[in-house]
N, C-alpha and C. Protein backbone atom coordinates (compact mmCIF):
# COMPACT_ATOMS: atom_id res chain seq x y z
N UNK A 1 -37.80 0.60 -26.91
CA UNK A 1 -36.43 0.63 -27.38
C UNK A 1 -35.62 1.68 -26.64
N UNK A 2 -36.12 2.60 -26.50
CA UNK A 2 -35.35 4.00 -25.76
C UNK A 2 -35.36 3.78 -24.00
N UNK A 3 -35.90 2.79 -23.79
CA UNK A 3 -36.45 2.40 -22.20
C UNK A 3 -34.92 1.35 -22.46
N UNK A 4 -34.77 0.06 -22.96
CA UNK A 4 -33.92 -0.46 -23.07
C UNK A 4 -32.60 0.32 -23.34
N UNK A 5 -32.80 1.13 -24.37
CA UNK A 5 -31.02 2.15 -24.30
C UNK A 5 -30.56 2.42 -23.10
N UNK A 6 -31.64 3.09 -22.35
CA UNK A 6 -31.36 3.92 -21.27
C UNK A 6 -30.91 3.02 -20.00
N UNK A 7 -31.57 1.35 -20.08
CA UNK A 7 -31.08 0.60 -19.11
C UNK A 7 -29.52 0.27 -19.15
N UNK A 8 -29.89 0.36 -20.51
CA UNK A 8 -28.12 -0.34 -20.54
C UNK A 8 -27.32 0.58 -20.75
N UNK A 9 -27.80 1.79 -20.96
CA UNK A 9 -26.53 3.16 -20.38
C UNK A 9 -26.25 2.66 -19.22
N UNK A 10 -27.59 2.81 -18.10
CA UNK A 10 -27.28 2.79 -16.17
C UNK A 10 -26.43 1.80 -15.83
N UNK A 11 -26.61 0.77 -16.52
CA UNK A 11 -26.07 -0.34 -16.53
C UNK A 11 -24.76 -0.41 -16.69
N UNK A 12 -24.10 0.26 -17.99
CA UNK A 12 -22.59 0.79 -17.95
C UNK A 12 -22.06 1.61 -16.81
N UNK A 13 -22.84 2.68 -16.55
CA UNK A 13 -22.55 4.02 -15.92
C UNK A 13 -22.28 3.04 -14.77
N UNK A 14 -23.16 1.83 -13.96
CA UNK A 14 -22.72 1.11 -12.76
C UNK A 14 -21.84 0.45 -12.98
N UNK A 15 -21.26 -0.24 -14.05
CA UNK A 15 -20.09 -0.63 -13.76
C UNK A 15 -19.10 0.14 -13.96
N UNK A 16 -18.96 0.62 -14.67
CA UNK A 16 -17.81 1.95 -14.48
C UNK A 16 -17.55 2.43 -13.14
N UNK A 17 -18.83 2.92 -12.36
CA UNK A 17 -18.59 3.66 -11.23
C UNK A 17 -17.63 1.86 -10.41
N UNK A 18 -18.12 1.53 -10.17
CA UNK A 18 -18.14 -0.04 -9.18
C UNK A 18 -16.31 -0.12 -9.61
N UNK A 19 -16.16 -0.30 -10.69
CA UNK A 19 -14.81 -0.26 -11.04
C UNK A 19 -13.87 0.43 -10.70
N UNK A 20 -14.25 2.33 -10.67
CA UNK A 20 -13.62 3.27 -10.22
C UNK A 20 -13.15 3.05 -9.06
N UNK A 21 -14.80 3.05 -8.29
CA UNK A 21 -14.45 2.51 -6.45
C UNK A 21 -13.26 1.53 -5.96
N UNK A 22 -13.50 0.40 -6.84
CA UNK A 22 -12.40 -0.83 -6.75
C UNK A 22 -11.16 0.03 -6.50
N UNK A 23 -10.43 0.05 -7.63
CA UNK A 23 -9.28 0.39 -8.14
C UNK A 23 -8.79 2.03 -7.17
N UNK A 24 -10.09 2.76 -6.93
CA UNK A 24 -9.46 3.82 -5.56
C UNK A 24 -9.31 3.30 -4.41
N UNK A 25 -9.83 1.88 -3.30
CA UNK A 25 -10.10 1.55 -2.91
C UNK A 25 -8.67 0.56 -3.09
N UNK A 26 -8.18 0.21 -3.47
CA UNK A 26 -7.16 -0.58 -3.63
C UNK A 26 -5.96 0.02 -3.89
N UNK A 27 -5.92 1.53 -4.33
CA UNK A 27 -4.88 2.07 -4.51
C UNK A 27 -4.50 3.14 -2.90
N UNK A 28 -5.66 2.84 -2.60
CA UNK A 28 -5.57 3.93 -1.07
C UNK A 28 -5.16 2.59 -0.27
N UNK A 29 -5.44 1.51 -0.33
CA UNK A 29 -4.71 0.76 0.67
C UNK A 29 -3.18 -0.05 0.33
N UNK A 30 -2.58 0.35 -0.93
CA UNK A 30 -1.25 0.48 -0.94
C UNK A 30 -0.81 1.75 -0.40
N UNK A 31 -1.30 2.77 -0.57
CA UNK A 31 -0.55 4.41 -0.27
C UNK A 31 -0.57 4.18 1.72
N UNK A 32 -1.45 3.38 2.37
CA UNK A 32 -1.32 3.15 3.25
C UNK A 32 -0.63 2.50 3.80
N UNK A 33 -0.25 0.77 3.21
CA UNK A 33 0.53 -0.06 3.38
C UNK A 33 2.04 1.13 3.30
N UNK A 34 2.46 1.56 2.18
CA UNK A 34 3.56 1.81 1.89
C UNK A 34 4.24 2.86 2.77
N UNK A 35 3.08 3.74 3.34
CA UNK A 35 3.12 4.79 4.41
C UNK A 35 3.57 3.82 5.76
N UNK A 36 2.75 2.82 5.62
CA UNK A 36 3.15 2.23 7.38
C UNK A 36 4.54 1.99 7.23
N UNK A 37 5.10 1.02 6.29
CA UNK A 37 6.37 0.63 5.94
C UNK A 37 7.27 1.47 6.29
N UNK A 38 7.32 2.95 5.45
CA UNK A 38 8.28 3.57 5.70
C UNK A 38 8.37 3.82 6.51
N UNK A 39 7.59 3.96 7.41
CA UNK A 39 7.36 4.80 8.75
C UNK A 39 7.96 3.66 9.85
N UNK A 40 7.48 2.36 9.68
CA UNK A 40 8.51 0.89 10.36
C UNK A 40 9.38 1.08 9.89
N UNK A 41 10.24 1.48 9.27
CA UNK A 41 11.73 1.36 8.52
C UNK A 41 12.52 2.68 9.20
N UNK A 42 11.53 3.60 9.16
CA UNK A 42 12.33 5.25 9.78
C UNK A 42 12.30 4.70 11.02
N UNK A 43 11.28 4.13 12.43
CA UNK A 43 11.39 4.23 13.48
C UNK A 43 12.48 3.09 13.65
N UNK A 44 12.97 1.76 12.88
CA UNK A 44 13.60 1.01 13.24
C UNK A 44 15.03 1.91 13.07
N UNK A 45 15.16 2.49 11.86
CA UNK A 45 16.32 3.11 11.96
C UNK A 45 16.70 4.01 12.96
N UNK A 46 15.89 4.73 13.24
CA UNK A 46 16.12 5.77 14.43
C UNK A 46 16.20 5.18 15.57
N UNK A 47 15.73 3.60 15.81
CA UNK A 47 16.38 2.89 16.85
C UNK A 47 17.83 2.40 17.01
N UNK A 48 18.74 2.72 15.87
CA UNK A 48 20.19 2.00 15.59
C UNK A 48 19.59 1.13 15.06
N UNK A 49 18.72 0.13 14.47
CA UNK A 49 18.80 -1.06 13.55
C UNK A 49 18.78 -0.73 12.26
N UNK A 50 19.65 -1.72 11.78
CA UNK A 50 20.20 -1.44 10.28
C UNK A 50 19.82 -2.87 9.90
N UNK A 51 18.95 -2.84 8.78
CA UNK A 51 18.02 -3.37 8.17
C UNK A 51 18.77 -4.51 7.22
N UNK A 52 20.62 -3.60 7.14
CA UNK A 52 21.31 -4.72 6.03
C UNK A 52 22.01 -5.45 6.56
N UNK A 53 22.48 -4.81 7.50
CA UNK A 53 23.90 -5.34 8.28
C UNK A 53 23.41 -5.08 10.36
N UNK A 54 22.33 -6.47 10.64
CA UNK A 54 22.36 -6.11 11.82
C UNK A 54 22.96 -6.13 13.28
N UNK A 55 22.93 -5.25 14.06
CA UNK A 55 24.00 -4.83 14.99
C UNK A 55 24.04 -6.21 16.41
N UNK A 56 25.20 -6.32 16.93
CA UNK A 56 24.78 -7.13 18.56
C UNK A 56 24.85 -6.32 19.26
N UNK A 57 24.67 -6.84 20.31
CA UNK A 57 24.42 -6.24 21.58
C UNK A 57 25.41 -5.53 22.37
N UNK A 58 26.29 -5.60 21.97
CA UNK A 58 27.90 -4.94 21.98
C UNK A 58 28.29 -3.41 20.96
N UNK A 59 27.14 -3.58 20.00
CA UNK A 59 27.55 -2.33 18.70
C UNK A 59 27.89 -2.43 18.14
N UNK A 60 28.58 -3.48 17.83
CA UNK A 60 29.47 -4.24 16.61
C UNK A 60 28.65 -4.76 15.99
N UNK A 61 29.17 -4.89 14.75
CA UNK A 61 28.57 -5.34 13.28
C UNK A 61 28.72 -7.36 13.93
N UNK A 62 27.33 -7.63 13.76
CA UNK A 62 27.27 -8.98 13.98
C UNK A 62 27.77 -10.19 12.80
N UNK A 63 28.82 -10.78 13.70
CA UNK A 63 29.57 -12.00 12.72
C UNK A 63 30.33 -11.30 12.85
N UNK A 64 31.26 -10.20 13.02
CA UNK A 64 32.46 -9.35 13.07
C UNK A 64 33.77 -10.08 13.85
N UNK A 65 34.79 -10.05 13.54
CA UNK A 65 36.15 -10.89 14.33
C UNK A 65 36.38 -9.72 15.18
């Protein structure tokens, strides 16, 4: 009986851990995604492209009279 408790403690204790891993493991590859992003968004900006309203080849606001 105490041989069986103890399995099915380890047994919890592994899924818990397995779970932890997941969920760090998935939260480090948004903090990454979201890092690249900004970082594509700062270098596009620091190129003159504007993400809302984009520019031609002239400098002017494109579709502009």
């Amino acid at each position: 009986m105490v041989k069986g408790l103890l399995m099915l403690g380890m047994g919890a204790a592994a899924i818990g851990a397995a779970r932890f891993f997941s969920t760090a493991i998935r939260e480090e590859r948004q903090r990454r995604d979201g890092k690249r992003h900004s970082h594509e968004t700062t270098r596009w900006e620091g190129e003159g492209g504007n993400p809302v309203m984009p520019r031609s080849d002239l400098g002017e606001a494109a579709g502009g009279a």
